[in-house]
Protein backbone atom coordinates (compact mmCIF):
# COMPACT_ATOMS: atom_id res chain seq x y z
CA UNK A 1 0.00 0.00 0.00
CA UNK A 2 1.45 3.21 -1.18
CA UNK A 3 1.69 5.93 2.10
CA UNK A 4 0.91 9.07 0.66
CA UNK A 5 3.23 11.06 2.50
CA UNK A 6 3.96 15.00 2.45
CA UNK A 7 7.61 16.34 1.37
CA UNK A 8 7.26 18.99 4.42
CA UNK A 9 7.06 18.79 7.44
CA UNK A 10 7.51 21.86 9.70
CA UNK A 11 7.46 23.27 13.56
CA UNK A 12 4.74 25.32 15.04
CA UNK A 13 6.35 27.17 18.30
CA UNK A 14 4.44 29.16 20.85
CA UNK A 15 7.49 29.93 22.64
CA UNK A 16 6.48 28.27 26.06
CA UNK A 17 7.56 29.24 29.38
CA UNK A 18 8.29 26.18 31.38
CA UNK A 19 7.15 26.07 35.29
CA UNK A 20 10.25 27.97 37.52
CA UNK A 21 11.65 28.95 33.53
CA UNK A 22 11.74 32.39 32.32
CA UNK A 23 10.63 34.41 28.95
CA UNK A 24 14.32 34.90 28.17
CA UNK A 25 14.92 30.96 28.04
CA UNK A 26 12.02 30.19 26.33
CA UNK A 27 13.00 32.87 23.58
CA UNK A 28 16.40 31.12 23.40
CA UNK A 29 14.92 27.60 23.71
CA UNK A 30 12.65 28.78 20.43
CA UNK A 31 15.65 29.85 18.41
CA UNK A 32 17.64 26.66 19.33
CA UNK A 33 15.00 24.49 18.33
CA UNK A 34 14.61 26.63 15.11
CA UNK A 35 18.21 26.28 14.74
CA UNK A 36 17.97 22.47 15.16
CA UNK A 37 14.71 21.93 12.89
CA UNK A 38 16.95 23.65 10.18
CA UNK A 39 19.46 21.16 10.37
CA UNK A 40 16.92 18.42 10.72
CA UNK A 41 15.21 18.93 6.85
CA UNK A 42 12.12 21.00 8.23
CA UNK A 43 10.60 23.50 5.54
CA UNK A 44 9.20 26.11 8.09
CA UNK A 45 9.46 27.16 11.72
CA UNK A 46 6.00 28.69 12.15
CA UNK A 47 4.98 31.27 15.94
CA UNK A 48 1.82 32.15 16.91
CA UNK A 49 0.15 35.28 18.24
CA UNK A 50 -1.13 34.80 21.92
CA UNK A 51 -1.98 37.89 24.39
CA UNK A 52 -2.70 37.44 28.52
CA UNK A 53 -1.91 33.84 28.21
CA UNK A 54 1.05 33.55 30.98
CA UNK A 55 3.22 30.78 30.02
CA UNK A 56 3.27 31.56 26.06
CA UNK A 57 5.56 34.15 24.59
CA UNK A 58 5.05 34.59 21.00
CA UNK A 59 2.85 37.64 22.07
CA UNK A 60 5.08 40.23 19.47
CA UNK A 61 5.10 37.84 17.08
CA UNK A 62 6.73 39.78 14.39
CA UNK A 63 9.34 40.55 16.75
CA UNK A 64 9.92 37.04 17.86
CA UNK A 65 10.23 35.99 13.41
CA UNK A 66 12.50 38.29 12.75
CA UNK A 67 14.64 37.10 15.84
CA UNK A 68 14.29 33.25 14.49
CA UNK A 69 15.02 34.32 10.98
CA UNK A 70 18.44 36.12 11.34
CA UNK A 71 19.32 33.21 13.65
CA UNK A 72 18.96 31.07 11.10
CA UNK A 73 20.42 30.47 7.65
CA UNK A 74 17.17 28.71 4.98
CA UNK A 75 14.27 27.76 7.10
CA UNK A 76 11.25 29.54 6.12
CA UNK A 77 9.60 31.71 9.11
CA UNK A 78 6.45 33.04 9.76
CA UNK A 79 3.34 33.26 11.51
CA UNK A 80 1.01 30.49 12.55
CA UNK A 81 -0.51 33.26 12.54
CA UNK A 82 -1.11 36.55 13.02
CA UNK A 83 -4.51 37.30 14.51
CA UNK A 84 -6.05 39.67 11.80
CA UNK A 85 -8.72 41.33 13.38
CA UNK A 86 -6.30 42.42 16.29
CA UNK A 87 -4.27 44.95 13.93
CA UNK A 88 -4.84 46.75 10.79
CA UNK A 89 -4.03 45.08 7.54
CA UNK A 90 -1.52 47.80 6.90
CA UNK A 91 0.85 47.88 9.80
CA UNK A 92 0.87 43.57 9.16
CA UNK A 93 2.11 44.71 5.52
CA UNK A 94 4.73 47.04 6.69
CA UNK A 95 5.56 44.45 9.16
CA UNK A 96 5.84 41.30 7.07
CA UNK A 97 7.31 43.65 3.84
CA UNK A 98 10.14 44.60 6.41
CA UNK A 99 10.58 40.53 7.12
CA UNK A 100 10.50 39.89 3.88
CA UNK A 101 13.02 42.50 3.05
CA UNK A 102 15.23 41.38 5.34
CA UNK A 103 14.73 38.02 4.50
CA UNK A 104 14.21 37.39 1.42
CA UNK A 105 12.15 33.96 0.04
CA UNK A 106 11.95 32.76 3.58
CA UNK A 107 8.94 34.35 5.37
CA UNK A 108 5.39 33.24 5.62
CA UNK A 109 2.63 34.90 6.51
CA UNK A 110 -0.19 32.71 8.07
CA UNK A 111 -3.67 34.81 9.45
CA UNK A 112 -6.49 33.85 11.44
CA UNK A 113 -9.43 35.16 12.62
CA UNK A 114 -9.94 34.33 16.11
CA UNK A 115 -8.90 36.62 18.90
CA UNK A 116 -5.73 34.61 20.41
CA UNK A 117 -6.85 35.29 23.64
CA UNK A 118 -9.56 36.03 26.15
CA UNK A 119 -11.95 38.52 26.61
CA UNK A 120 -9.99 41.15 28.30
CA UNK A 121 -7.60 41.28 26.12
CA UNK A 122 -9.45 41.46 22.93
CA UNK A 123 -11.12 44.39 24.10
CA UNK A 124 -7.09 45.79 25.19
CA UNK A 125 -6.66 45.18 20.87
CA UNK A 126 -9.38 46.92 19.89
CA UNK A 127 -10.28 43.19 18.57
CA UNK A 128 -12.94 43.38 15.21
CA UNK A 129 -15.86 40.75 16.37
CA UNK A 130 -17.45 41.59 12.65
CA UNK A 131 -16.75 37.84 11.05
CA UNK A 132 -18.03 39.71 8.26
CA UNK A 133 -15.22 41.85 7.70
CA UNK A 134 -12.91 39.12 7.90
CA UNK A 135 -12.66 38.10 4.30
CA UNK A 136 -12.17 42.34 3.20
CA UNK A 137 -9.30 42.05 5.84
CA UNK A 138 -7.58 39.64 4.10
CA UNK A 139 -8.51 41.16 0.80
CA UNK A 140 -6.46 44.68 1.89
CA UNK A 141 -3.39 42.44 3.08
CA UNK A 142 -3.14 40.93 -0.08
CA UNK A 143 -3.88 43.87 -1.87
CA UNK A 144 -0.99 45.89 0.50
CA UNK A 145 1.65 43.18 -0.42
CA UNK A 146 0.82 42.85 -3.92
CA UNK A 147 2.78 45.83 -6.47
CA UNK A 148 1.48 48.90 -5.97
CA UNK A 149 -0.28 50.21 -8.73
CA UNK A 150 -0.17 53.47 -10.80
CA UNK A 151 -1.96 56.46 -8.95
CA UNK A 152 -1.86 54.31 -5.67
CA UNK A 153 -2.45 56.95 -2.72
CA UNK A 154 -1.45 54.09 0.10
CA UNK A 155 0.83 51.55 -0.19
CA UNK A 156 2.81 49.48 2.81
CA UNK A 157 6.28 50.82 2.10
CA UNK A 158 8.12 48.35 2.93
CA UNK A 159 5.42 45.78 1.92
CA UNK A 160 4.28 46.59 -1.62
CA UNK A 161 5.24 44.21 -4.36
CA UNK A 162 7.26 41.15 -1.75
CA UNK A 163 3.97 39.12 -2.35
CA UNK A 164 4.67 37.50 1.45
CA UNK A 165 2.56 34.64 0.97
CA UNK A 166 -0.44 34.30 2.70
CA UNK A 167 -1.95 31.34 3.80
CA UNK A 168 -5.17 31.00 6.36
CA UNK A 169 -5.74 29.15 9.25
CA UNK A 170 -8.76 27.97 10.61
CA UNK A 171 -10.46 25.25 13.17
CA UNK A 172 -13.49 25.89 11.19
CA UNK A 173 -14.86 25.04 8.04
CA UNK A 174 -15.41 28.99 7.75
CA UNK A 175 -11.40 30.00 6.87
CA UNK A 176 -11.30 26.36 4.84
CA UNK A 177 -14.01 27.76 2.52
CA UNK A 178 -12.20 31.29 2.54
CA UNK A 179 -8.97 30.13 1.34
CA UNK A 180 -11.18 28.18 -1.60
CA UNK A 181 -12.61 30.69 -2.68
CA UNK A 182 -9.06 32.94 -2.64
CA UNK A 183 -7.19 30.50 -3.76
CA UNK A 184 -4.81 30.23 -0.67
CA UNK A 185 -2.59 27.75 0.95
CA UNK A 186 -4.52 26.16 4.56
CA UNK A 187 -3.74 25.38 7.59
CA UNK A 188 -6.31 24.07 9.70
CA UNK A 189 -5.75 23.75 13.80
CA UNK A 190 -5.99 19.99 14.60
CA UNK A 191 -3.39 20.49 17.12
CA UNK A 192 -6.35 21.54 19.49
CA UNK A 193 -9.41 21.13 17.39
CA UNK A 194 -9.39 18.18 15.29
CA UNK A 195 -13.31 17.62 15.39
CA UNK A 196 -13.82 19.22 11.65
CA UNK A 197 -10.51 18.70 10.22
CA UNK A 198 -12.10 15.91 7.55
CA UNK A 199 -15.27 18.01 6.87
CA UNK A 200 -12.67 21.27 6.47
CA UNK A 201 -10.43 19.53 4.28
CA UNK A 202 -13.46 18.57 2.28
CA UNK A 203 -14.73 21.92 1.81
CA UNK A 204 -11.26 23.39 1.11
CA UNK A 205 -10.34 21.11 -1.39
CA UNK A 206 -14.15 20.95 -2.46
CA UNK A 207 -14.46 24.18 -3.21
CA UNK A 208 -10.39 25.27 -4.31
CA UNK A 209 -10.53 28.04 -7.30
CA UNK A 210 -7.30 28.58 -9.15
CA UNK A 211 -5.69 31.94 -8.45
CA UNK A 212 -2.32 33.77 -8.93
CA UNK A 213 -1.35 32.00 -5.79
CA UNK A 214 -1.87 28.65 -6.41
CA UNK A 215 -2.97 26.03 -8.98
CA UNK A 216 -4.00 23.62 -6.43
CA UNK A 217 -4.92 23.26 -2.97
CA UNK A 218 -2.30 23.01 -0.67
CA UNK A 219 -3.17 21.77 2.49
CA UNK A 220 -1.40 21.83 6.07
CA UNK A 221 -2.75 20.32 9.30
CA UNK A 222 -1.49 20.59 12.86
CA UNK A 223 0.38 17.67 15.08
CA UNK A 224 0.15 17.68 18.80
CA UNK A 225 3.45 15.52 19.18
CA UNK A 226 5.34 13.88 21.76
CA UNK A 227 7.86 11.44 20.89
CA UNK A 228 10.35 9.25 23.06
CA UNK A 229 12.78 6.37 22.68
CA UNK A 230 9.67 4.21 24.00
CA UNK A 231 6.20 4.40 24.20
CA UNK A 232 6.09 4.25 28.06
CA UNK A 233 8.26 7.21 28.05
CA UNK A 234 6.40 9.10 25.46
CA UNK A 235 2.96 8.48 27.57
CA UNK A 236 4.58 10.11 30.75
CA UNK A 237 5.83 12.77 28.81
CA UNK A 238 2.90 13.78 27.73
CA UNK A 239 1.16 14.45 30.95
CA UNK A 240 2.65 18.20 30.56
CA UNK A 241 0.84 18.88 27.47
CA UNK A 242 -2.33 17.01 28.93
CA UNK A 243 -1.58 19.35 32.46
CA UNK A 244 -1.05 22.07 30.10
CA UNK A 245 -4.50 21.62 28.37
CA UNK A 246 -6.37 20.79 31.94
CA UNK A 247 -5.08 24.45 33.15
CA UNK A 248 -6.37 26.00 29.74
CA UNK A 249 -9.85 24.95 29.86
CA UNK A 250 -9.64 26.33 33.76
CA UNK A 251 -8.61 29.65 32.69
CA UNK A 252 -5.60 29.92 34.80
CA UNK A 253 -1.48 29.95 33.95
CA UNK A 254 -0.30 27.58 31.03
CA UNK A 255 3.53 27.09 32.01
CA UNK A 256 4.57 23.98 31.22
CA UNK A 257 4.86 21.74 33.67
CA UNK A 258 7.08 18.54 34.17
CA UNK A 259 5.14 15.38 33.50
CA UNK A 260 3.75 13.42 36.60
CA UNK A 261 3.23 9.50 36.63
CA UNK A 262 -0.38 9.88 36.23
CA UNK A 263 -3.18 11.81 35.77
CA UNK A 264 -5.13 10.19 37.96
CA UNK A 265 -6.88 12.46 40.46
CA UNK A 266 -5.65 15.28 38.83
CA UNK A 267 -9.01 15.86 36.61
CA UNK A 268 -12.49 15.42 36.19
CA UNK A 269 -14.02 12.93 33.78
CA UNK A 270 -15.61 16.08 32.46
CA UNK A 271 -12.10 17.53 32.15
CA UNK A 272 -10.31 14.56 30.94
CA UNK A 273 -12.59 14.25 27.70
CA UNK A 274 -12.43 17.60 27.01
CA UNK A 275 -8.72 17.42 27.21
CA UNK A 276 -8.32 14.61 25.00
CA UNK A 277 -10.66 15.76 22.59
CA UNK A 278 -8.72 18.64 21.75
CA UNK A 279 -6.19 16.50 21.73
CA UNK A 280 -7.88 13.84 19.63
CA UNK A 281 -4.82 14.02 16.73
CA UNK A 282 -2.11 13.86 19.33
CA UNK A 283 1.26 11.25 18.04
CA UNK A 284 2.52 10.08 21.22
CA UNK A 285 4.95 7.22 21.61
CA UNK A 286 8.46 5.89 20.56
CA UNK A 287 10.05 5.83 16.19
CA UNK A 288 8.21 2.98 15.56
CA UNK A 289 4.98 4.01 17.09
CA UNK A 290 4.78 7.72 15.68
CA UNK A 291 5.93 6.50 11.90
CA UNK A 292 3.20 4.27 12.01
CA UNK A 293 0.57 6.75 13.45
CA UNK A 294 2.04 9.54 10.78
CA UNK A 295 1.40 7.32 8.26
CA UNK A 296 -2.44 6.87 8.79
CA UNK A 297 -2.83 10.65 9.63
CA UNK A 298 -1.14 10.96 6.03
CA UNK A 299 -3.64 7.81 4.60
CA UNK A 300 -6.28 9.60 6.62
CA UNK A 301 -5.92 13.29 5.36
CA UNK A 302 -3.45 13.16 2.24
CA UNK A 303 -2.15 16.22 3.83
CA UNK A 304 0.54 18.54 1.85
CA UNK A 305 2.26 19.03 4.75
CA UNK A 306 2.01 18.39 8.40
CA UNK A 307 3.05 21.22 11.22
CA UNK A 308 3.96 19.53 14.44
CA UNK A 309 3.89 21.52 17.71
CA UNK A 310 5.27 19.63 21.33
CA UNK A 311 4.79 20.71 24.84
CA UNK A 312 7.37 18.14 26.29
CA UNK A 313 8.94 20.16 29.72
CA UNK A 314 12.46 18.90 29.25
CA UNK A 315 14.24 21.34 26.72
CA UNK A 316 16.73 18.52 25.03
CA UNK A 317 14.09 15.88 25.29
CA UNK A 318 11.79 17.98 23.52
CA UNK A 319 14.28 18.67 20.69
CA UNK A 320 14.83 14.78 20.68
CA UNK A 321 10.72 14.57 19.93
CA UNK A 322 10.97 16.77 17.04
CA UNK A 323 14.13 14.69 15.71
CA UNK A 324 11.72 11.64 16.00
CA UNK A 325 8.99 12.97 13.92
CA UNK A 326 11.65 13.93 11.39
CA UNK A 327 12.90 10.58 11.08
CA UNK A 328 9.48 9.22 10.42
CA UNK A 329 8.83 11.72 8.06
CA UNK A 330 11.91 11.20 6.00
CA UNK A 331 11.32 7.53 6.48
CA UNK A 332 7.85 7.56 4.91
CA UNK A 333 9.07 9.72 2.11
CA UNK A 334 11.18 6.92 1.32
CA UNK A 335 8.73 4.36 1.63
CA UNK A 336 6.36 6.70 -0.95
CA UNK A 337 9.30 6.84 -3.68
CA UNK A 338 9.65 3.34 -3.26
CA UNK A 339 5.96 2.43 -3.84
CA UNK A 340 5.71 0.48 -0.82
């Protein structure tokens, strides 16, 4: 049976704080990994924007690329993503141009609609609730990084004519059928809400249009991921993203904290589905066990490209999980090529 795996595979960083860690080590643990991932064959090294959230970091996201990208040498950076309706398409133009600039051929631009953080805060932003307005957002950023054109009165400058590429990213069908309609690369959120990731890649590929962007759909989906030399290892690992998950959903700090030998007493039934249904696409175990679950994700979704983020506590053993999944990767790419 032929595995129909991706050529990419690719990093999605939040830039956690561990429990007793500080912001300045989990800025330099983000730009070692990145450094590693290069050096490991992964196409991108994606951050995400997340306000009043103590224990993420990746609040100045912008910031936090453009740190990644100079320390690095050919990994593409971006955004996974930028929170639209939190700024005006313009200043993400100017910001992104500048990246580019800077950069050249190595930055992404990846947008979403939600808030990227709680209720507070989106008020703080001046946050856009309109969902309506969403898709002329998106219009003006494309518009902004496109060339400018004669009789133009306001362009991003820098920005106009890098053609950053956009993609969208959704845990909806809603951004799925956006980026169909535009023509634009997706990324869709399994890495916390894999309940519609079958019925969005349906209505993304469904519904693709052509466009100066793309011929075809290209489609990315999100890995929760925590890999070990053994399975046993990998499951107690992965009590801190499962701790990390339980303190979401109770609205209080999201450190990371080091795994525990169970997490038995520590939740509710109520809390422990909830966790592991946002979850519910998780890869957790040792080589052999996460090739073989990569490969039926891959079976499962035919994905372009799969964007794996890990909440492992231990620093080195959480570089070591990433190695992993780039072993399998490589390994199934092989397998692919060799019609097996």
């Amino acid at each position: 049976m032929t595995v129909p795996a991706p050529a990419r595979f690719s990093v999605l960083d939040l830039a956690p704080v561990r429990v007793d860690g500080t912001i300045a080590e989990a800025f330099q643990n983000t730009l070692d990994l990145a450094r590693h991932a290069e050096r490991w064959g992964f196409t991108r090294f994606w951050l995400a924007e997340h306000h009043n959230m103590p224990g993420i970091a990746s609040a100045a996201t912008s910031v936090l690329i453009g740190y990644v990208a100079g320390g690095t040498s050919s990994l593409r950076v971006g955004s996974g993503g930028v929170m639209l309706p939190n700024h005006a398409p313009l200043v993400i133009a100017e910001q992104f141009g500048t990246l580019e600039t800077l950069y050249p051929g190595r930055i992404d631009l990846g947008v979403g609609r939600a808030p990227g953080s709680d209720g507070v805060a989106s008020r703080a932003l001046r946050y856009n609730t309109k969902e309506e307005e969403f898709p002329q957002q998106v219009g003006e950023l494309l518009a902004y990084l496109a060339p400018s054109a004669a009789g133009q009165r306001l362009r991003a400058y820098p920005g106009a004519g890098t053609n950053v590429p956009v993609w969208l990213l959704g845990s909806t069908t809603y951004s799925a059928q956006l980026a169909a309609v535009l023509g634009l690369p997706f990324a869709f959120a399994s890495q916390f809400a894999p309940a519609l990731l079958m019925e969005a890649i349906e209505a993304y590929r469904g519904g693709f249009k052509p466009s100066k962007y793309l011929d075809k759909p290209y489609l990315m989906a999100g890995v929760p991921l925590v890999a070990a030399e053994t399975d046993i290892e990998a499951e107690r690992l992965a009590t801190s993203p499962l701790q990390r998950h339980l303190k979401l959903i109770r609205g209080e700090p999201i450190f990371v904290p080091p795994p525990v030998e169970s997490m038995d007493g520590l939740w509710s039934e109520a809390e422990q589905f909830l966790v592991e249904s946002r979850l519910g696409a998780a890869v957790i175990g040792g080589p052999e066990t996460v090739q073989h679950k990569l490969a039926q994700l891959l079976r499962e979704t035919d994905a372009d490209e799969l964007i794996f983020t890990s909440d492992v506590y231990d620093h080195s053993l959480r570089l070591r999980s990433f190695e992993i999944a780039a072993d399998a990767m490589k390994k199934l790419g092989i397998l692919q090529l060799q019609g097996v």
